[in-house]
Structures are given as C-alpha cells and as structure tokens.
PDB file of N, CA and C in Angstrom:
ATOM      1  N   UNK A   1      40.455  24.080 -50.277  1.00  0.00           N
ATOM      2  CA  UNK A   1      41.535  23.209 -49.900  1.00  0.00           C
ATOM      3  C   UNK A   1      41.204  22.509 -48.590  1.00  0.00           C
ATOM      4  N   UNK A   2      40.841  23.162 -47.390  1.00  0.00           N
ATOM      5  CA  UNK A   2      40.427  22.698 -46.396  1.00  0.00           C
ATOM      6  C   UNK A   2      39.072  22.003 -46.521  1.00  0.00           C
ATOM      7  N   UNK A   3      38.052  22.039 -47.448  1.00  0.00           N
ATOM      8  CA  UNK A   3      37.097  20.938 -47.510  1.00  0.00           C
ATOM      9  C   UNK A   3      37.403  19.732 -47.811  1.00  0.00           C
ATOM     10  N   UNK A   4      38.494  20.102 -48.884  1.00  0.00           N
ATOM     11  CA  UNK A   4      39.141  19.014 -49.579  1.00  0.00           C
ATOM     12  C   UNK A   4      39.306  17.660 -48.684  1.00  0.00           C
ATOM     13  N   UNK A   5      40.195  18.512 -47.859  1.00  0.00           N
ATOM     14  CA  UNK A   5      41.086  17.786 -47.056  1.00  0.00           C
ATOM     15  C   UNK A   5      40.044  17.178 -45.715  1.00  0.00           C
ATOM     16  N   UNK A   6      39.100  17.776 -45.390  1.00  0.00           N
ATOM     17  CA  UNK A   6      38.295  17.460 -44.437  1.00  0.00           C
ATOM     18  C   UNK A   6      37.169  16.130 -44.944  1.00  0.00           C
ATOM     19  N   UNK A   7      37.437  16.456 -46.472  1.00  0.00           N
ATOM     20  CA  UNK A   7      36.344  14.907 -46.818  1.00  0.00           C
ATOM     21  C   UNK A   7      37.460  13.688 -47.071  1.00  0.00           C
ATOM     22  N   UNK A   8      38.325  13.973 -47.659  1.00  0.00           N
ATOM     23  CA  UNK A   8      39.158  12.925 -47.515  1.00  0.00           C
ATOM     24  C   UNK A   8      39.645  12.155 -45.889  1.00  0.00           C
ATOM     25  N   UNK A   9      39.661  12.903 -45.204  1.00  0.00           N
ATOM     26  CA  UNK A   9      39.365  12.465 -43.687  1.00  0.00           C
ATOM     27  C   UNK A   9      37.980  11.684 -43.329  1.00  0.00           C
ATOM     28  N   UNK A  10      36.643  12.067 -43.622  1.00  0.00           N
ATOM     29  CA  UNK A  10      35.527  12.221 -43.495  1.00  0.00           C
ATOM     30  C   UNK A  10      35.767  10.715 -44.311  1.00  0.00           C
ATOM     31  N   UNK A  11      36.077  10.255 -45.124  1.00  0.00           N
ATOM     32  CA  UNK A  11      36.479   8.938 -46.567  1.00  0.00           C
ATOM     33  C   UNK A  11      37.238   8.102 -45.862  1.00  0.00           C
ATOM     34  N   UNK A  12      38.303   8.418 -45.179  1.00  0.00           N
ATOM     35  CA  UNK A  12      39.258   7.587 -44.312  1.00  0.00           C
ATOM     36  C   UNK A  12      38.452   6.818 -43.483  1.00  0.00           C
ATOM     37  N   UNK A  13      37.915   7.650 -42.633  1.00  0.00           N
ATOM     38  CA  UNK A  13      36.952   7.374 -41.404  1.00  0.00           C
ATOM     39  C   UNK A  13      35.800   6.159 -42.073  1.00  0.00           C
ATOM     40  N   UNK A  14      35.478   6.478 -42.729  1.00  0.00           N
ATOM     41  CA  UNK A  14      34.246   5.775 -43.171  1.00  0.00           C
ATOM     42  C   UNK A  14      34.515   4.508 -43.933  1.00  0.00           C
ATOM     43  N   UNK A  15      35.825   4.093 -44.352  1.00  0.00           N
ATOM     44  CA  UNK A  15      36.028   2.922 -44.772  1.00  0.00           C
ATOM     45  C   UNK A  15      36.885   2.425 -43.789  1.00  0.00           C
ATOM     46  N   UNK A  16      37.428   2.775 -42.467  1.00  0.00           N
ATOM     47  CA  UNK A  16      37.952   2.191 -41.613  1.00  0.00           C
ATOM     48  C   UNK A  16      36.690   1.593 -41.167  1.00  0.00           C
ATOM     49  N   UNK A  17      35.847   2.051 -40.704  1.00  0.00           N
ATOM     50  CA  UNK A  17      34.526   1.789 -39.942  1.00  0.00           C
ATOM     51  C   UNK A  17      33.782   0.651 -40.678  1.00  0.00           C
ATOM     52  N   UNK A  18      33.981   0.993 -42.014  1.00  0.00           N
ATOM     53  CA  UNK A  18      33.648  -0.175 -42.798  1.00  0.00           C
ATOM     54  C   UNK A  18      34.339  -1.553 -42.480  1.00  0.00           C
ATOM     55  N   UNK A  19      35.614  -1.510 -43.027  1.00  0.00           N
ATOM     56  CA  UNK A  19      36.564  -2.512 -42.844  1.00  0.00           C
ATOM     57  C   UNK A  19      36.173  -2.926 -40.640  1.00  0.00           C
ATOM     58  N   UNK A  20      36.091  -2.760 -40.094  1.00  0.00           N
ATOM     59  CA  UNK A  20      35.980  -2.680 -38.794  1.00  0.00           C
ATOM     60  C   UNK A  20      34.386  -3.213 -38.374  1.00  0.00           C
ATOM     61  N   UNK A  21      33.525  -2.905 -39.099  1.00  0.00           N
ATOM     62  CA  UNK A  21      32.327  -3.443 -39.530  1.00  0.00           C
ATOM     63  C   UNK A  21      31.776  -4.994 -40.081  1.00  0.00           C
ATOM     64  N   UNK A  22      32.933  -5.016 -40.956  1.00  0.00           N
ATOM     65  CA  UNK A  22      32.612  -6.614 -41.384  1.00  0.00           C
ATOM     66  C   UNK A  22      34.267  -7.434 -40.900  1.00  0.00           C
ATOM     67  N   UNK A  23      35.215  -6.685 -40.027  1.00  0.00           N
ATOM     68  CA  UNK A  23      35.867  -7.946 -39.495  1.00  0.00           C
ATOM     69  C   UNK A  23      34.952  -8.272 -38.331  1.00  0.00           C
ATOM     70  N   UNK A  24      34.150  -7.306 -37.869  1.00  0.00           N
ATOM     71  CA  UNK A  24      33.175  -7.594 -36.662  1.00  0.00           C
ATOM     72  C   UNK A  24      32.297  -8.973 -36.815  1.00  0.00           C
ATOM     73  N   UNK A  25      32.427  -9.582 -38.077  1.00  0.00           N
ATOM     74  CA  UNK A  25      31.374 -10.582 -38.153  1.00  0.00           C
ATOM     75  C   UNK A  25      32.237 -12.176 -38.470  1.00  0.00           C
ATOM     76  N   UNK A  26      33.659 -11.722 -38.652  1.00  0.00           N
ATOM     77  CA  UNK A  26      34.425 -12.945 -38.918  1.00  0.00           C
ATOM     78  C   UNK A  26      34.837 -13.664 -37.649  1.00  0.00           C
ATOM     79  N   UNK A  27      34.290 -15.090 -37.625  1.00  0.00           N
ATOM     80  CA  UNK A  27      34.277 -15.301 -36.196  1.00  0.00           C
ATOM     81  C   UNK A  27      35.531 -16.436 -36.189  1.00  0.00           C
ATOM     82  N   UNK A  28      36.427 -17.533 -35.345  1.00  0.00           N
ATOM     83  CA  UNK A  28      37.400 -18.027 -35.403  1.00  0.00           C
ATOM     84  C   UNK A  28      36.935 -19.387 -34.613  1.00  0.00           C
ATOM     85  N   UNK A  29      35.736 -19.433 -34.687  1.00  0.00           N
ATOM     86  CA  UNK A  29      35.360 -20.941 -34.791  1.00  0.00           C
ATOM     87  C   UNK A  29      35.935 -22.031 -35.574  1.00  0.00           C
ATOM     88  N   UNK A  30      35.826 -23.108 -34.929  1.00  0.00           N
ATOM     89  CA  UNK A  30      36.833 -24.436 -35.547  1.00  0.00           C
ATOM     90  C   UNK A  30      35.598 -25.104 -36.404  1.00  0.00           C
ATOM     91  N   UNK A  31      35.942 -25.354 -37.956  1.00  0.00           N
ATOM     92  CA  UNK A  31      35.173 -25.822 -38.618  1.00  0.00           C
ATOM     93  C   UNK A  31      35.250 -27.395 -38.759  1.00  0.00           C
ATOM     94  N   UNK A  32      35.978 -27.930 -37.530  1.00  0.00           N
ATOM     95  CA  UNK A  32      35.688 -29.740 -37.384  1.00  0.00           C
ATOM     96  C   UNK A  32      34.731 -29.098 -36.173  1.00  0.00           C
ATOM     97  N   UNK A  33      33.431 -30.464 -36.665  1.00  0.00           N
ATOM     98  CA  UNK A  33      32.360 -31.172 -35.977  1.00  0.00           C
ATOM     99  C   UNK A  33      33.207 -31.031 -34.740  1.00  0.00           C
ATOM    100  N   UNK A  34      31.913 -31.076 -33.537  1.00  0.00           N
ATOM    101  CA  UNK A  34      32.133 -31.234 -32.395  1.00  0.00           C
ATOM    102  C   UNK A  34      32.490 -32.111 -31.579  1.00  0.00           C
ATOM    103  N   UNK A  35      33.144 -32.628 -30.717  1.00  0.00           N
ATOM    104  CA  UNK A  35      33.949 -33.654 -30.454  1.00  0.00           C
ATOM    105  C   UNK A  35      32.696 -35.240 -30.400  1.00  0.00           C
ATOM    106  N   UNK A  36      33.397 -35.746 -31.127  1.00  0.00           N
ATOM    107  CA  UNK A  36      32.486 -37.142 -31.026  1.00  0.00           C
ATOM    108  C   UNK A  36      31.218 -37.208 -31.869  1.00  0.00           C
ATOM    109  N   UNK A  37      31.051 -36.031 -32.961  1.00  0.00           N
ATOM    110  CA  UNK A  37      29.988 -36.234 -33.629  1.00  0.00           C
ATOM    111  C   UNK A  37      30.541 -36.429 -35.279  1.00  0.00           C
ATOM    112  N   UNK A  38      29.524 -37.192 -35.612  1.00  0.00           N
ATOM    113  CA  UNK A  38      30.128 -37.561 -37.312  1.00  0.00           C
ATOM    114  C   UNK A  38      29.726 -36.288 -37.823  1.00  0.00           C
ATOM    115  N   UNK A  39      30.185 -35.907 -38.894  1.00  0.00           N
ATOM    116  CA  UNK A  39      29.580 -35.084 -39.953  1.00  0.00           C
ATOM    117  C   UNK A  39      28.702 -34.958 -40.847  1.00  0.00           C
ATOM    118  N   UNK A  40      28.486 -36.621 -40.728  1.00  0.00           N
ATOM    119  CA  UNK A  40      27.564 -36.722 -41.562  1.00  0.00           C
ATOM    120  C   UNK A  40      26.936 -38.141 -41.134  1.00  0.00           C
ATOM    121  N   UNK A  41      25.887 -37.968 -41.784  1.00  0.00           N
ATOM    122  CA  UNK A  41      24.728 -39.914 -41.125  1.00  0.00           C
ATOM    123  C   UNK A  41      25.536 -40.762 -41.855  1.00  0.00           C
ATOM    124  N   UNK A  42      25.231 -42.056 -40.853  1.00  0.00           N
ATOM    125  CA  UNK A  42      25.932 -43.361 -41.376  1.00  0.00           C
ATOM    126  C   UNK A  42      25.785 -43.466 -42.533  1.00  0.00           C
ATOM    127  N   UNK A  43      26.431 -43.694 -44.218  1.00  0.00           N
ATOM    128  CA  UNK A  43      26.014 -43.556 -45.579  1.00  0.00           C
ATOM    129  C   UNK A  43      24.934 -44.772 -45.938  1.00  0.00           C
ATOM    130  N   UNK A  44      25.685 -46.089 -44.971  1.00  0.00           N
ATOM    131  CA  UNK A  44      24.596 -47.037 -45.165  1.00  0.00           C
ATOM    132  C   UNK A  44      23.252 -46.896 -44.487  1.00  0.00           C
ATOM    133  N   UNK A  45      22.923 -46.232 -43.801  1.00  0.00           N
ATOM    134  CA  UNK A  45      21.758 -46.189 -43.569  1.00  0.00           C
ATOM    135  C   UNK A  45      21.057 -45.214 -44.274  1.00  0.00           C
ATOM    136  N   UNK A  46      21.804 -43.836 -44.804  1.00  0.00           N
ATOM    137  CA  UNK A  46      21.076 -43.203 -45.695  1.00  0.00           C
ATOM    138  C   UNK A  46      20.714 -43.928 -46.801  1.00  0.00           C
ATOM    139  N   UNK A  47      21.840 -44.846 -47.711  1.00  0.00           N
ATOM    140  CA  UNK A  47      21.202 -45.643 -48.639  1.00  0.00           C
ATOM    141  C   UNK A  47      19.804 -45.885 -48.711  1.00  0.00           C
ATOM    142  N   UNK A  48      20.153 -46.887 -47.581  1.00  0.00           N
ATOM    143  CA  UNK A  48      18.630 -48.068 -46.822  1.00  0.00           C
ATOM    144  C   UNK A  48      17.347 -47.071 -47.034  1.00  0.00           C
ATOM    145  N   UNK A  49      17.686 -46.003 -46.417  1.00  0.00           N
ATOM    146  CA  UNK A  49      16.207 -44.862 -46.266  1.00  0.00           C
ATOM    147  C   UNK A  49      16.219 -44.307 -47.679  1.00  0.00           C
ATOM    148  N   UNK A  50      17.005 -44.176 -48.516  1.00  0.00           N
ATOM    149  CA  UNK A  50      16.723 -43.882 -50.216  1.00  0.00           C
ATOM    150  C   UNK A  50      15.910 -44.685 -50.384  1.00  0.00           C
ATOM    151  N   UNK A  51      16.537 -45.807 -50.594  1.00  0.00           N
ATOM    152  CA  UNK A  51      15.680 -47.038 -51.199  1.00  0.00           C
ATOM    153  C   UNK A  51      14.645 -47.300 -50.934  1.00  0.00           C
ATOM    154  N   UNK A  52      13.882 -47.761 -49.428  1.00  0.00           N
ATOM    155  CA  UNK A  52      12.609 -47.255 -49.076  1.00  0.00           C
ATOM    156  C   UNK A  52      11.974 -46.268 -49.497  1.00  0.00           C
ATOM    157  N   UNK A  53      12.554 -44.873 -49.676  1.00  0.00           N
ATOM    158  CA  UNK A  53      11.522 -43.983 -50.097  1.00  0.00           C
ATOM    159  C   UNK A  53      11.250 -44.078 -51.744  1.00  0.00           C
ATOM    160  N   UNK A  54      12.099 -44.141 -52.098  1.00  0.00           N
ATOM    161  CA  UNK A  54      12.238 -45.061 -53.699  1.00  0.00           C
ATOM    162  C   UNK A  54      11.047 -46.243 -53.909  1.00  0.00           C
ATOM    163  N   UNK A  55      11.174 -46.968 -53.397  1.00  0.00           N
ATOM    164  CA  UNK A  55      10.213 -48.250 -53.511  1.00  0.00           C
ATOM    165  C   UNK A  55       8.798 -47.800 -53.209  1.00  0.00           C
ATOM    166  N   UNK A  56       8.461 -46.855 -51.844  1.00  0.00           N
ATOM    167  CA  UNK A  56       7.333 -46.349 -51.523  1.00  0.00           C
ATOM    168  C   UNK A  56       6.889 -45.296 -53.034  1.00  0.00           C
ATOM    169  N   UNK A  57       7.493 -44.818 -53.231  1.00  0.00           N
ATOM    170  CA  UNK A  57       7.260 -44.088 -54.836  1.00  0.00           C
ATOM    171  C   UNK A  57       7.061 -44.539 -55.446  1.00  0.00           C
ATOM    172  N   UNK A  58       7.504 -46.059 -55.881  1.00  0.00           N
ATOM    173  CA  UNK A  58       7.178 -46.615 -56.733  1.00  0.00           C
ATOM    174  C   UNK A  58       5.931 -47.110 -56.829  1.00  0.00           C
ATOM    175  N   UNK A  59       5.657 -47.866 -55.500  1.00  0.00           N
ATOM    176  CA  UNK A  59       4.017 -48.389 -55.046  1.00  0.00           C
ATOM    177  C   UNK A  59       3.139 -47.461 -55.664  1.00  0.00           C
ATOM    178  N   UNK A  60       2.965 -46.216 -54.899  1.00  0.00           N
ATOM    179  CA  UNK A  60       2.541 -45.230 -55.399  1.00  0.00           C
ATOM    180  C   UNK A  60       2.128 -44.647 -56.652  1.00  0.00           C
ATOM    181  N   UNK A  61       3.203 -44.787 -57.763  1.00  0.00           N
ATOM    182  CA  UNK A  61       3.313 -44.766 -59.205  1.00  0.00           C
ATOM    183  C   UNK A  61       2.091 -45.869 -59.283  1.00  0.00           C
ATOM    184  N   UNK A  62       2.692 -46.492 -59.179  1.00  0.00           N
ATOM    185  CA  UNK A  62       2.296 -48.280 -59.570  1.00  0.00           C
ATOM    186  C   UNK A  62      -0.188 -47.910 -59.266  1.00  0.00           C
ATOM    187  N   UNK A  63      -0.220 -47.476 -58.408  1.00  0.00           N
ATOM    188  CA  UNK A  63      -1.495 -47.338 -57.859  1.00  0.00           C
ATOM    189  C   UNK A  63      -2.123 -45.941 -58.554  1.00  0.00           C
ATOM    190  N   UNK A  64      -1.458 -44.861 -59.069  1.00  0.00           N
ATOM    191  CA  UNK A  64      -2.191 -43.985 -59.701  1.00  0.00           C
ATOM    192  C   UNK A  64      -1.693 -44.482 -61.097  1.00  0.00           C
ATOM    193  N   UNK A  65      -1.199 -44.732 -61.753  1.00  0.00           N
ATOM    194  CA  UNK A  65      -1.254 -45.537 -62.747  1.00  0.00           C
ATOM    195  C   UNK A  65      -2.633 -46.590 -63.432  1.00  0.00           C
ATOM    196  N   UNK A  66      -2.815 -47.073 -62.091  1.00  0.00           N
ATOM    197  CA  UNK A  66      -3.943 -47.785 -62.301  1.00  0.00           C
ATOM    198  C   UNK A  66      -5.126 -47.326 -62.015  1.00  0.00           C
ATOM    199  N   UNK A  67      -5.312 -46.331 -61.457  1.00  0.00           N
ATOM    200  CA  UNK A  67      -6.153 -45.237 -61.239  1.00  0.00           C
ATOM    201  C   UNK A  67      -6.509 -44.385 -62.491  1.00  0.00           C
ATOM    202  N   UNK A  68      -5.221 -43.895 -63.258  1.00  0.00           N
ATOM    203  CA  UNK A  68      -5.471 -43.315 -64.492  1.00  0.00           C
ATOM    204  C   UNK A  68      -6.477 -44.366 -65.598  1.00  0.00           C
ATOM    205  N   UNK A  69      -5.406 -45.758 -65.407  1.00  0.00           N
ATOM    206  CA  UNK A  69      -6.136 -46.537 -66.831  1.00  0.00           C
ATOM    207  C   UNK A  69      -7.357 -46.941 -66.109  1.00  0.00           C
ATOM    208  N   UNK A  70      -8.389 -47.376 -65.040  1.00  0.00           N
ATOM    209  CA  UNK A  70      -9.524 -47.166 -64.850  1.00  0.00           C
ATOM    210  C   UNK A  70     -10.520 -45.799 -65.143  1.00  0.00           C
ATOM    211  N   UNK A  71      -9.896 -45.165 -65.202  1.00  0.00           N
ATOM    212  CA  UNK A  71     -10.279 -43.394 -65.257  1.00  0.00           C
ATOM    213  C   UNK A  71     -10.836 -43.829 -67.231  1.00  0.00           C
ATOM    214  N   UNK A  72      -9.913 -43.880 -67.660  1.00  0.00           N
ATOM    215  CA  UNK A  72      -9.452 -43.925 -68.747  1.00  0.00           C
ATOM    216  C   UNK A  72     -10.559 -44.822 -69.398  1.00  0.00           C
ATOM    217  N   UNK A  73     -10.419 -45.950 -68.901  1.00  0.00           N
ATOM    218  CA  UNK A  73     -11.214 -47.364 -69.612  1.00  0.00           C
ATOM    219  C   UNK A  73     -12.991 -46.435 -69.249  1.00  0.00           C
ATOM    220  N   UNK A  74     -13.266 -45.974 -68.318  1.00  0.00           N
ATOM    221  CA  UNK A  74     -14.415 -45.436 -68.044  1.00  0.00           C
ATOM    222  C   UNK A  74     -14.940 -44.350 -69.234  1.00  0.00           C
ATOM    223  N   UNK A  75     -14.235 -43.499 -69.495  1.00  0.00           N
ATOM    224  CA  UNK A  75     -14.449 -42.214 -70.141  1.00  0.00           C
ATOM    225  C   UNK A  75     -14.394 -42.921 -72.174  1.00  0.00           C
ATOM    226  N   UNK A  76     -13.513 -43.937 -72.186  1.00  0.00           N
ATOM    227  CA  UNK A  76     -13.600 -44.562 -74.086  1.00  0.00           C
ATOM    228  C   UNK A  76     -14.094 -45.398 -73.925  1.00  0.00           C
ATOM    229  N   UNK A  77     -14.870 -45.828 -72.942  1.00  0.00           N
ATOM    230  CA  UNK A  77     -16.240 -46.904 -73.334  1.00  0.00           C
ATOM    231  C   UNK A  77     -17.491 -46.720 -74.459  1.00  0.00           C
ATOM    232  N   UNK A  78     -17.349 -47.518 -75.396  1.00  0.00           N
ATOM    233  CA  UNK A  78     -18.034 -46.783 -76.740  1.00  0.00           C
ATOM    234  C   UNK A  78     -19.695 -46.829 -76.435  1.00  0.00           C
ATOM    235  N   UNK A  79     -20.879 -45.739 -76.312  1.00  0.00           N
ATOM    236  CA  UNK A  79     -22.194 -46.075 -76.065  1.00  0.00           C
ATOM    237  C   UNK A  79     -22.745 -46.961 -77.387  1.00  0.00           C
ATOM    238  N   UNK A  80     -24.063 -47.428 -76.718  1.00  0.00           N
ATOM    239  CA  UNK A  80     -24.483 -48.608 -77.613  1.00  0.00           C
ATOM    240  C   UNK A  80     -25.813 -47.951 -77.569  1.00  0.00           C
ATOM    241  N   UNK A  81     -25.772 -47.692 -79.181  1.00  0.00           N
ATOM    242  CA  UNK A  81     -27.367 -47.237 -78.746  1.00  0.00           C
ATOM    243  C   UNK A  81     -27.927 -47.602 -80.114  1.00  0.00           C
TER     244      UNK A  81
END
C-alpha cells in the first residue's frame, strides 16, 4: 500500500516536472516583424529577380541543347568507306 502510494507521488512529481519542462520553452514574443521592417521583400522586385533567373535558364537550356545536337550530329555521321 505504501509503495503504492509512494509511486503515484514519484508519477505526480514527474509529470509536473514535465509539464514545467516544456512551459520552460514557450516564450511570449510578439510575432509582428520588428518595428519598421516588412515581412517580406518588395513582391515586385522578387518578380523582376524570378524572371531573370528564368530567362538565365533559359539561355542556358537554349546552349546545352545545342551542345547535345552537335554531340549528336558527331556520333550519326554515317562512315564512308
């Protein structure tokens, strides 16, 4: 009876400590941005920098592309013999 009762104490204890454990990590910081800062980048300029990196990809495409069909035209050149 008295073990009983000494782990159910021993159980108390240990989920207070718990509970006491992880309010230890809940903090009451204000989740608006800091005074005078956006939250996020100007949208039009993120656009602008999509699109550039977009277009630079494309170049890119555009140049191993032509890299492949030279590759290509090299290797089914029929021998003449």
């Amino acid at each position: 009876m008295r073990a009983a009762q000494s782990q159910r104490w021993m159980m108390l204890l240990a989920a207070n400590a718990l509970i006491v454990g992880v309010l230890g990590f809940y903090s009451t910081s204000p989740a608006a941005p800091q005074a005078g800062q956006p939250p996020f980048n100007n949208s039009v300029e993120q656009r602008e920098s999509q699109l550039r990196e977009l277009r630079e990809i494309k170049e890119l495409l555009k140049e191993q592309n032509a890299l492949l069909k030279a590759g290509a035209d090299k290797l089914n050149v029929p021998a003449n013999r």
